[in-house]
C-alpha atoms as a PDB file:
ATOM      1  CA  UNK A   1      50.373 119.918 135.085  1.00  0.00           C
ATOM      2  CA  UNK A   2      49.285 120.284 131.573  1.00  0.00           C
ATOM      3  CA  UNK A   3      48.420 116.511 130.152  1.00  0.00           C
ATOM      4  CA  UNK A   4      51.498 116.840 127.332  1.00  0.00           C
ATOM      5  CA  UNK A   5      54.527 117.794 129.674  1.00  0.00           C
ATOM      6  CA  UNK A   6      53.327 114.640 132.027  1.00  0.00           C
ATOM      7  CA  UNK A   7      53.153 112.335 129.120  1.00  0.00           C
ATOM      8  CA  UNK A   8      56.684 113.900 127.939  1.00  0.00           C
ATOM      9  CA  UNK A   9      57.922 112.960 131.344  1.00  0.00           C
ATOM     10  CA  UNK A  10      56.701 109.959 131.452  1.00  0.00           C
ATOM     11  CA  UNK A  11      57.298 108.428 128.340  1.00  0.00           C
ATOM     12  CA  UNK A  12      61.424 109.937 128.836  1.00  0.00           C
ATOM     13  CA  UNK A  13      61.484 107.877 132.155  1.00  0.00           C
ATOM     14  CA  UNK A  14      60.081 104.765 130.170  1.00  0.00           C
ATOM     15  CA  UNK A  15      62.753 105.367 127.711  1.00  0.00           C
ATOM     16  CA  UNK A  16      65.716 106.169 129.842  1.00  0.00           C
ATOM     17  CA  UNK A  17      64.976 102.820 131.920  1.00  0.00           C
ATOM     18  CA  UNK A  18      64.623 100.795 128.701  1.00  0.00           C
ATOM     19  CA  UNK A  19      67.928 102.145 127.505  1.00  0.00           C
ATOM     20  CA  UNK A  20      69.473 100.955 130.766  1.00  0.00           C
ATOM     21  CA  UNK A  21      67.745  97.690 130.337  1.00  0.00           C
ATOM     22  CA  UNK A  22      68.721  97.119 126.906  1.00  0.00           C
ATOM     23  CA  UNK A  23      72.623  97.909 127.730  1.00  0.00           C
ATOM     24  CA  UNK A  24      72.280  95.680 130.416  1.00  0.00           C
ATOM     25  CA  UNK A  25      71.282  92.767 127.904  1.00  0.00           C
ATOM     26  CA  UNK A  26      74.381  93.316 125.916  1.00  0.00           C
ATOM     27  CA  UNK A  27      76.698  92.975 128.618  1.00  0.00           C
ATOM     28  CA  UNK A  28      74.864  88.980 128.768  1.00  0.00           C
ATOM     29  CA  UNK A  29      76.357  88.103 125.769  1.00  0.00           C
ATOM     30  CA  UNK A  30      80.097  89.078 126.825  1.00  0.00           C
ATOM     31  CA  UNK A  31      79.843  87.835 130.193  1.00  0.00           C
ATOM     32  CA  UNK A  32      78.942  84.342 128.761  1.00  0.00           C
ATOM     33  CA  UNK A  33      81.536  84.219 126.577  1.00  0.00           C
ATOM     34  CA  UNK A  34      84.150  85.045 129.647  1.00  0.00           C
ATOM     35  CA  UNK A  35      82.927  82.090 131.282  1.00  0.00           C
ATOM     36  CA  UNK A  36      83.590  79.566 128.100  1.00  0.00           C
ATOM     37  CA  UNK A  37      86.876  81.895 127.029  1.00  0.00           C
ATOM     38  CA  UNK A  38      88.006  80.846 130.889  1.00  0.00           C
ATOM     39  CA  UNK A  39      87.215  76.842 130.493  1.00  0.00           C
ATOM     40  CA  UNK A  40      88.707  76.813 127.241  1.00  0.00           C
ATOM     41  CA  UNK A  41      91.583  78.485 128.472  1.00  0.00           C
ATOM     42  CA  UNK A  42      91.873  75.428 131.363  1.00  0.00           C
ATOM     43  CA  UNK A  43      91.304  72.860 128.828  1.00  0.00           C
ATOM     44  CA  UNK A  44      93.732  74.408 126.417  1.00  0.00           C
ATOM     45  CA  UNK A  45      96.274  74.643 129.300  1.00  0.00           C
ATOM     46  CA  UNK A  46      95.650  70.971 130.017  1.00  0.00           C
ATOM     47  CA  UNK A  47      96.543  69.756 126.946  1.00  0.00           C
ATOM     48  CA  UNK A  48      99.345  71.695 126.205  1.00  0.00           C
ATOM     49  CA  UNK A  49     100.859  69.584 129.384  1.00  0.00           C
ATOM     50  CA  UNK A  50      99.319  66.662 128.094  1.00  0.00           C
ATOM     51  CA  UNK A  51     101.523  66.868 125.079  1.00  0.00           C
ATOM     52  CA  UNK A  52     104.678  68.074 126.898  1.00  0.00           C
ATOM     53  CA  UNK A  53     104.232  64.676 128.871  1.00  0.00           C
ATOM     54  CA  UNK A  54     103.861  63.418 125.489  1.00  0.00           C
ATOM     55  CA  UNK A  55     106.906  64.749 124.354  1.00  0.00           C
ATOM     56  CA  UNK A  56     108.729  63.654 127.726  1.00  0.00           C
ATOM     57  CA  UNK A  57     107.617  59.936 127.297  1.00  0.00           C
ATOM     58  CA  UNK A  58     108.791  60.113 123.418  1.00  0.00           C
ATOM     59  CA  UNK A  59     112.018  61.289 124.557  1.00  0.00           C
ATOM     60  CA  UNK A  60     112.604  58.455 127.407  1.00  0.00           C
ATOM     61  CA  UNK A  61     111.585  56.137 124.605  1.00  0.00           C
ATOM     62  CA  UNK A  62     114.586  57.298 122.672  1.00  0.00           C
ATOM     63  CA  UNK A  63     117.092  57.280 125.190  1.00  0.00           C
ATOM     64  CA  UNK A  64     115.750  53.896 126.344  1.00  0.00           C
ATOM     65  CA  UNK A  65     116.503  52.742 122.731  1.00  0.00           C
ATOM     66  CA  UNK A  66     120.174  54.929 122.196  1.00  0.00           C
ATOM     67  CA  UNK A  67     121.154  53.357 125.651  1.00  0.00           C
ATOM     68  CA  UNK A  68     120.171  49.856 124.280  1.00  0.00           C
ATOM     69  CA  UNK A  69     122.066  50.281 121.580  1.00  0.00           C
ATOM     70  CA  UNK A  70     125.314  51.403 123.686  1.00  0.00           C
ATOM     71  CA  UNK A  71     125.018  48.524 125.967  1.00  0.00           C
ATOM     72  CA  UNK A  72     124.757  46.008 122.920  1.00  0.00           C
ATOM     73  CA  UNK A  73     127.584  47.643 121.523  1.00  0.00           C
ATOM     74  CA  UNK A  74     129.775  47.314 124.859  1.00  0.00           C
ATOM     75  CA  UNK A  75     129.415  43.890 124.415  1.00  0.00           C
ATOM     76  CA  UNK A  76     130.489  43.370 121.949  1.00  0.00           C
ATOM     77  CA  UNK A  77     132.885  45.336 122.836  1.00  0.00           C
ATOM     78  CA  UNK A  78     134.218  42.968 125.839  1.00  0.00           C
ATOM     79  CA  UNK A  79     133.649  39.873 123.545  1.00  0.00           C
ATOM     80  CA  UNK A  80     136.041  41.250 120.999  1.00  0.00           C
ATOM     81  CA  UNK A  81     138.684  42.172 124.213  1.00  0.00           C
ATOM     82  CA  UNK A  82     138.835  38.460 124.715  1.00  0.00           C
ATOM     83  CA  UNK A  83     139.776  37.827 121.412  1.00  0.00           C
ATOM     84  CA  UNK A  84     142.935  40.099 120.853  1.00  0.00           C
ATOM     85  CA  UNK A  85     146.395  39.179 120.226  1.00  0.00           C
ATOM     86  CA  UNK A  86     148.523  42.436 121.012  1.00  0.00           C
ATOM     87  CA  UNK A  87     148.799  44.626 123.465  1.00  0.00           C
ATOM     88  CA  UNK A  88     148.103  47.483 121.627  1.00  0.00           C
ATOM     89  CA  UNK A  89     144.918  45.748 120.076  1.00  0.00           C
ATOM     90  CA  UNK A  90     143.862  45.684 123.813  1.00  0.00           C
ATOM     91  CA  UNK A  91     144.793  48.980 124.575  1.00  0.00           C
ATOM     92  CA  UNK A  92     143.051  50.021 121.578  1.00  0.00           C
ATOM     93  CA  UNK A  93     139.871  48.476 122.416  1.00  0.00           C
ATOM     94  CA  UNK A  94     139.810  49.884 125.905  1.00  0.00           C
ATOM     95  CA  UNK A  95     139.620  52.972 124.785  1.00  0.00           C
ATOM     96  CA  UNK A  96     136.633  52.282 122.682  1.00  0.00           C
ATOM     97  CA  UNK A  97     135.021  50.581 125.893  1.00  0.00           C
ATOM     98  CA  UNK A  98     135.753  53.406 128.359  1.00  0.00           C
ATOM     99  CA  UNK A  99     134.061  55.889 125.019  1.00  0.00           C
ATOM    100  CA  UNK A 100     131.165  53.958 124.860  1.00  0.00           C
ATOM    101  CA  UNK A 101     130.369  54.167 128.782  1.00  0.00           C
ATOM    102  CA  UNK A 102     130.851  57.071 128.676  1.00  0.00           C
ATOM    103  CA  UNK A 103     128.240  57.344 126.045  1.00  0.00           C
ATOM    104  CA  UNK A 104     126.144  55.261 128.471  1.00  0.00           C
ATOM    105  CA  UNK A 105     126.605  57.331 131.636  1.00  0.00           C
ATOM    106  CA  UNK A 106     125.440  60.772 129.599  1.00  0.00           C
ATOM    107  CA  UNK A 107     122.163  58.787 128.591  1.00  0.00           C
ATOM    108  CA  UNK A 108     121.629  57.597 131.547  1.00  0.00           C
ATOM    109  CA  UNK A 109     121.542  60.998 133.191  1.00  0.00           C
ATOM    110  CA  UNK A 110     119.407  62.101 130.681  1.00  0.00           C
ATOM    111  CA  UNK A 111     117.017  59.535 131.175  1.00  0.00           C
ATOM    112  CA  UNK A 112     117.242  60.066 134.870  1.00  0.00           C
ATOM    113  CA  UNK A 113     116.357  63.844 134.097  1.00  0.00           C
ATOM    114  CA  UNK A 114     113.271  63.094 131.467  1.00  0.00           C
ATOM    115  CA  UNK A 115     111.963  60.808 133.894  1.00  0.00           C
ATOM    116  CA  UNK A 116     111.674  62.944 136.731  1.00  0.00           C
ATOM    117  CA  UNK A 117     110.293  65.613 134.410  1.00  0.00           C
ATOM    118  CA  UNK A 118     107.524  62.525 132.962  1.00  0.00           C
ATOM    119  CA  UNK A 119     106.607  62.513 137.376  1.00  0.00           C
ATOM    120  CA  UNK A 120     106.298  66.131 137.497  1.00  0.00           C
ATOM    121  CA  UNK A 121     104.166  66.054 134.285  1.00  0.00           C
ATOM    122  CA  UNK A 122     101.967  63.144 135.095  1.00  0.00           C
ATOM    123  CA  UNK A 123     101.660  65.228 138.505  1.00  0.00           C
ATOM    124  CA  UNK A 124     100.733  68.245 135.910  1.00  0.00           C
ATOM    125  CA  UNK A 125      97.591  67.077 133.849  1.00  0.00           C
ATOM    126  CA  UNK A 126      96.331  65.481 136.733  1.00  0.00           C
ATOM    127  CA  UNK A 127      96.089  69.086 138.361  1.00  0.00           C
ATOM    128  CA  UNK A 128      95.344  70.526 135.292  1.00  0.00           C
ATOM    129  CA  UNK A 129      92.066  67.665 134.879  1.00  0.00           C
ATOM    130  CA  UNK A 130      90.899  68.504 138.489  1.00  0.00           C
ATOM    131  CA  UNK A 131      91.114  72.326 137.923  1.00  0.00           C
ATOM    132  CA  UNK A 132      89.626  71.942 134.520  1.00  0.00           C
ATOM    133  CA  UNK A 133      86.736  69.656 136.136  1.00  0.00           C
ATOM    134  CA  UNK A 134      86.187  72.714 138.671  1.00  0.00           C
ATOM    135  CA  UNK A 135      86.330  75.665 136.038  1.00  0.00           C
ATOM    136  CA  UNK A 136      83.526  73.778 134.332  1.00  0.00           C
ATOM    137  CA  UNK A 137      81.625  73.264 137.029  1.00  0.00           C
ATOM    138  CA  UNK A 138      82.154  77.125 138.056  1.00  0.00           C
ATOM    139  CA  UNK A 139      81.415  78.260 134.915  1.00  0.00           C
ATOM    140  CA  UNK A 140      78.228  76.437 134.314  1.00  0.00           C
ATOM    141  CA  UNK A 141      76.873  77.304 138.108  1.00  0.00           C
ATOM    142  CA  UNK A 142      77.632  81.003 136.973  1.00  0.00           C
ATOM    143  CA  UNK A 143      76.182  81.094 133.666  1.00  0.00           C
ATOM    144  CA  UNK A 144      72.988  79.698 135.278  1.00  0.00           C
ATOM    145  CA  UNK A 145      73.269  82.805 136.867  1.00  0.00           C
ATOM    146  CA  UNK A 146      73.858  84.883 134.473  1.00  0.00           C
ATOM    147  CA  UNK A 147      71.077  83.561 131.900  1.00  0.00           C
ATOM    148  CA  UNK A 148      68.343  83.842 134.809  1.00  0.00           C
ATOM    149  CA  UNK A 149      69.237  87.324 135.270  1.00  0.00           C
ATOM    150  CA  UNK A 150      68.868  88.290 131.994  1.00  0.00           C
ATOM    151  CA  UNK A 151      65.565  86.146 131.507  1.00  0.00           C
ATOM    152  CA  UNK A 152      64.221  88.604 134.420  1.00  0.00           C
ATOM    153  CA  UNK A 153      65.708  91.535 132.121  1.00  0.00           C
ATOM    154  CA  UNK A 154      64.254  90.599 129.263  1.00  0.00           C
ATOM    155  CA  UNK A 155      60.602  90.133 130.850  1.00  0.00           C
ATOM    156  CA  UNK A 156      61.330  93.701 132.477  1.00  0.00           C
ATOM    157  CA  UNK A 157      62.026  95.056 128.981  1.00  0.00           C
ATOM    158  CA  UNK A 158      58.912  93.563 127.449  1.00  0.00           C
ATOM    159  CA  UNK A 159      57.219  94.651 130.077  1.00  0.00           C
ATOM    160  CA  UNK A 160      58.559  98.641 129.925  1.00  0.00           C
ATOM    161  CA  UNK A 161      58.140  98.482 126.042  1.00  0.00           C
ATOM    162  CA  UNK A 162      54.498  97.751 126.263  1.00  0.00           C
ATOM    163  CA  UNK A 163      53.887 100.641 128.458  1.00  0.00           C
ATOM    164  CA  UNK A 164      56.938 103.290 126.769  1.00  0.00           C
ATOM    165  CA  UNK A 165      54.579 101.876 123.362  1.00  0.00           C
ATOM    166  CA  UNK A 166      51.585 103.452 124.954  1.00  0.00           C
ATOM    167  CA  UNK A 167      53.121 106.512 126.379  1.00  0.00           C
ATOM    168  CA  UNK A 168      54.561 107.411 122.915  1.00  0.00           C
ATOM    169  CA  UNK A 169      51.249 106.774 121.741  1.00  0.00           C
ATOM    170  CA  UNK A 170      49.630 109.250 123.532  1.00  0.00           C
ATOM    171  CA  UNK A 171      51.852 111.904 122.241  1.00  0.00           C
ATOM    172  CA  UNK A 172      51.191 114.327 119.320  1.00  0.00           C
ATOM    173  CA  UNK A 173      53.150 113.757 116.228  1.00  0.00           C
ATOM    174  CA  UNK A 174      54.652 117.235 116.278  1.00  0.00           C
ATOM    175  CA  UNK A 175      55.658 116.869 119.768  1.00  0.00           C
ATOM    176  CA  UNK A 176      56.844 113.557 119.180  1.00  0.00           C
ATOM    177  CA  UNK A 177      59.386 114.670 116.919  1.00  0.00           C
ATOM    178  CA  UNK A 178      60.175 117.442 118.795  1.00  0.00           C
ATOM    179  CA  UNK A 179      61.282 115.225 121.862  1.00  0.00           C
ATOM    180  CA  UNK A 180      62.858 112.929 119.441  1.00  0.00           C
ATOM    181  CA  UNK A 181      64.990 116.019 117.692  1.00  0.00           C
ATOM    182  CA  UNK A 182      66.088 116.627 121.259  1.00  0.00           C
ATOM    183  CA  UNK A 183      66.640 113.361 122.623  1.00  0.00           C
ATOM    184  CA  UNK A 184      69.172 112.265 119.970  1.00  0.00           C
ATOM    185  CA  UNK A 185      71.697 114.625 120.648  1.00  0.00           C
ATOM    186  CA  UNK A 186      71.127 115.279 124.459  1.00  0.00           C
ATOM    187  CA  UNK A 187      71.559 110.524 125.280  1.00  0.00           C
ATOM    188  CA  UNK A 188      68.233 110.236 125.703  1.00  0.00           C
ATOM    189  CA  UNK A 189      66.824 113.535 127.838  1.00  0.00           C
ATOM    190  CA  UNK A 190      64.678 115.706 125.908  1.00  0.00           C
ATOM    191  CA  UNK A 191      62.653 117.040 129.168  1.00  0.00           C
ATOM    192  CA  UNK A 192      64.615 118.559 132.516  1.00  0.00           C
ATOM    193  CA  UNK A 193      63.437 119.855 135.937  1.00  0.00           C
ATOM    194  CA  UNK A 194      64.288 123.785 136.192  1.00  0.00           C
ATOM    195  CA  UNK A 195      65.071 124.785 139.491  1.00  0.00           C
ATOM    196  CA  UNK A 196      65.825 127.581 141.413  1.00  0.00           C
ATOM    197  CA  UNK A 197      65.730 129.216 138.042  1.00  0.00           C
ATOM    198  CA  UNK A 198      68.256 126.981 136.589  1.00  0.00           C
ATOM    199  CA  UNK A 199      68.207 123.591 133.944  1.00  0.00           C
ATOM    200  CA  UNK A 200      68.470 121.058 135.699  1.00  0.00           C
ATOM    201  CA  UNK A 201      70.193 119.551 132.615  1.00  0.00           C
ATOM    202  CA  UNK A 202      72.669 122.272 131.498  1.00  0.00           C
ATOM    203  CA  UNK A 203      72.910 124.489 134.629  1.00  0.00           C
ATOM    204  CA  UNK A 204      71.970 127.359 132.708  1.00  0.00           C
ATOM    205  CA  UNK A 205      70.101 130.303 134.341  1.00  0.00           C
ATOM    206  CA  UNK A 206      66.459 130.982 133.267  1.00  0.00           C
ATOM    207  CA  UNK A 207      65.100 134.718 133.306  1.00  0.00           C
ATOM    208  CA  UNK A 208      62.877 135.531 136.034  1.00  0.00           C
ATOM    209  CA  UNK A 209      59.653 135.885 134.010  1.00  0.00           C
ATOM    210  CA  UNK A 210      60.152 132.264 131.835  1.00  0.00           C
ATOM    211  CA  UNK A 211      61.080 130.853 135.554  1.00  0.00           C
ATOM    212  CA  UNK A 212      57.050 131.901 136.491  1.00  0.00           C
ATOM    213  CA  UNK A 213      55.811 130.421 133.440  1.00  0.00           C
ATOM    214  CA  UNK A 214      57.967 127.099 133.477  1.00  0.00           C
ATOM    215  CA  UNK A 215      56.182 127.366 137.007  1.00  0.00           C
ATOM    216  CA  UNK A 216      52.547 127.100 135.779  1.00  0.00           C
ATOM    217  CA  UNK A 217      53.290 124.121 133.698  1.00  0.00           C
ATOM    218  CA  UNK A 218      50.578 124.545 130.723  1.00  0.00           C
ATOM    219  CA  UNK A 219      52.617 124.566 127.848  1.00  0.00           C
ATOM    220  CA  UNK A 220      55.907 123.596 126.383  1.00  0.00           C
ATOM    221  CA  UNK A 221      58.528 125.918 127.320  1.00  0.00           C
ATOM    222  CA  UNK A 222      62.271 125.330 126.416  1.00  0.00           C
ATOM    223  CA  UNK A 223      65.440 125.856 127.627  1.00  0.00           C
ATOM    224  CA  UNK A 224      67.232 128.437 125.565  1.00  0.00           C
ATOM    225  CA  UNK A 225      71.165 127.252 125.871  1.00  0.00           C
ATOM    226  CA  UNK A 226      70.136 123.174 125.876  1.00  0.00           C
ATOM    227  CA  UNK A 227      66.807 123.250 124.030  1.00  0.00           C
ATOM    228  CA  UNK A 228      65.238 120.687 126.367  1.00  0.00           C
ATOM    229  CA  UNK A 229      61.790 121.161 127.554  1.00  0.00           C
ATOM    230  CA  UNK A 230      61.574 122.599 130.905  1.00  0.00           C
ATOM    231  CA  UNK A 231      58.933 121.344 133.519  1.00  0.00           C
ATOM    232  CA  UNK A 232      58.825 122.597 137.344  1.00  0.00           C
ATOM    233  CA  UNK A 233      58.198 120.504 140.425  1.00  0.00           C
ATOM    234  CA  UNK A 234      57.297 122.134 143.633  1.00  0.00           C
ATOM    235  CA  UNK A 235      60.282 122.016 146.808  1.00  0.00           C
ATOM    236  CA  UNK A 236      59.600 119.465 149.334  1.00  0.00           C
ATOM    237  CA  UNK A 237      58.756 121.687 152.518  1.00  0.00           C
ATOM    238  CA  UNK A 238      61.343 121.133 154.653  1.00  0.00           C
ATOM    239  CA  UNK A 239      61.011 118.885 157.916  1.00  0.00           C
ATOM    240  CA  UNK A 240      61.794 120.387 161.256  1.00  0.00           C
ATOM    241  CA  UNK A 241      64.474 118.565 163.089  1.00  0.00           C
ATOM    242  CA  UNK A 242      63.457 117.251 166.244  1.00  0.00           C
ATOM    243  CA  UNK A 243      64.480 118.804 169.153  1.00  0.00           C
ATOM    244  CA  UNK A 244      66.958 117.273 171.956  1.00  0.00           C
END
């Protein structure tokens, strides 16, 4: 094979698996910043129950101090029953006792209910501290991961970019820019296999007599519907099955 078209070959390959290489990098980033998005998700979670309990304890504070306030009130209440003269004076205040328990009883409930919603959110941020505790934990063993992976990619880059540099090189100028003219608007493939008198690339039949010289492989030939430069590799010869 003519010295140009294998150079063309092989500094596409280099390229294509650098591209592949590079896009792999930039999915590091992103799948870094799922891991802290998902911690800070748990610890934004845990302190959103952190103030509800808050909020729960604020509001058995109040009631504590409203029902205080009742129960002061009914006695007074009963000291001031002693003290009447008439009978409608004592109806009179009865009715302001019976009001005021039942002032007491509806806070009382309430405080019933805010305290069994202060168990279920203690109960709460303690779950949401232990899952918290194991997203980090998760999230750091993955990113470990994660950043050793792409230390291995980035080594693998450097590594393909020292020898892509070298392959691209070795190429004339004017078929450098060729390939690159081609390359941009074909993702990357400038040169394709033609087979069986076809692009490999576009599926496009190739005439007969350009098939034979794509064949020879001496010279840059391209491909007259995709513009890519054509190269030929010889069929495998097939391998008899074994008989029974």
């Amino acid at each position: 094979m003519d010295p140009v078209l294998q150079n063309l070959i092989r500094y596409q390959d280099l390229s294509l698996e650098m591209a592949q290489l590079q896009a792999r990098l930039q999915q590091f980033p992103s799948q870094l910043k799922a891991i802290d998005d998902e911690v800070t998700s748990a610890s934004s979670t845990l302190e959103a129950t952190r103030s509800a309990l808050q909020d729960h304890q604020k509001e058995r504070r109040r009631l504590e101090g409203e029902l205080q306030d009742w129960e002061t009130k009914l006695r007074k209440y009963n000291e001031q029953l002693m003290q009447v003269k008439t009978n409608d004076e004592y109806r009179a205040m009865q009715h302001e006792i019976a009001g005021v328990k039942e002032k007491i009883g509806g806070v009382e409930e309430k405080m019933l209910m805010v305290m069994e919603e202060n168990e279920t959110g203690e109960r709460r941020v303690k779950e949401e501290q232990v899952r918290l505790e194991g997203r980090r934990k998760e999230g750091e063993a993955r990113k470990g991961v994660i950043q050793e992976e792409a230390r291995q990619v980035e080594a693998e880059a450097a590594r393909v970019g020292t020898q892509q540099d070298a392959a691209r090189a070795a190429l004339d100028p004017t078929v450098l820019d060729l390939f690159d003219r081609i390359a941009r608007g074909r993702n990357g493939v400038a040169v394709a296999r033609a087979r069986e008198e076809r692009c490999q690339e576009c599926n496009v039949r190739i005439r007969p007599q350009i098939f034979q010289d794509i064949r020879r492989n001496d010279h840059i030939i391209q491909c007259d519907s995709c513009k890519r430069i054509l190269y030929y590799v010889p069929e495998a010869p097939a391998v008899d099955a074994p008989s029974a």
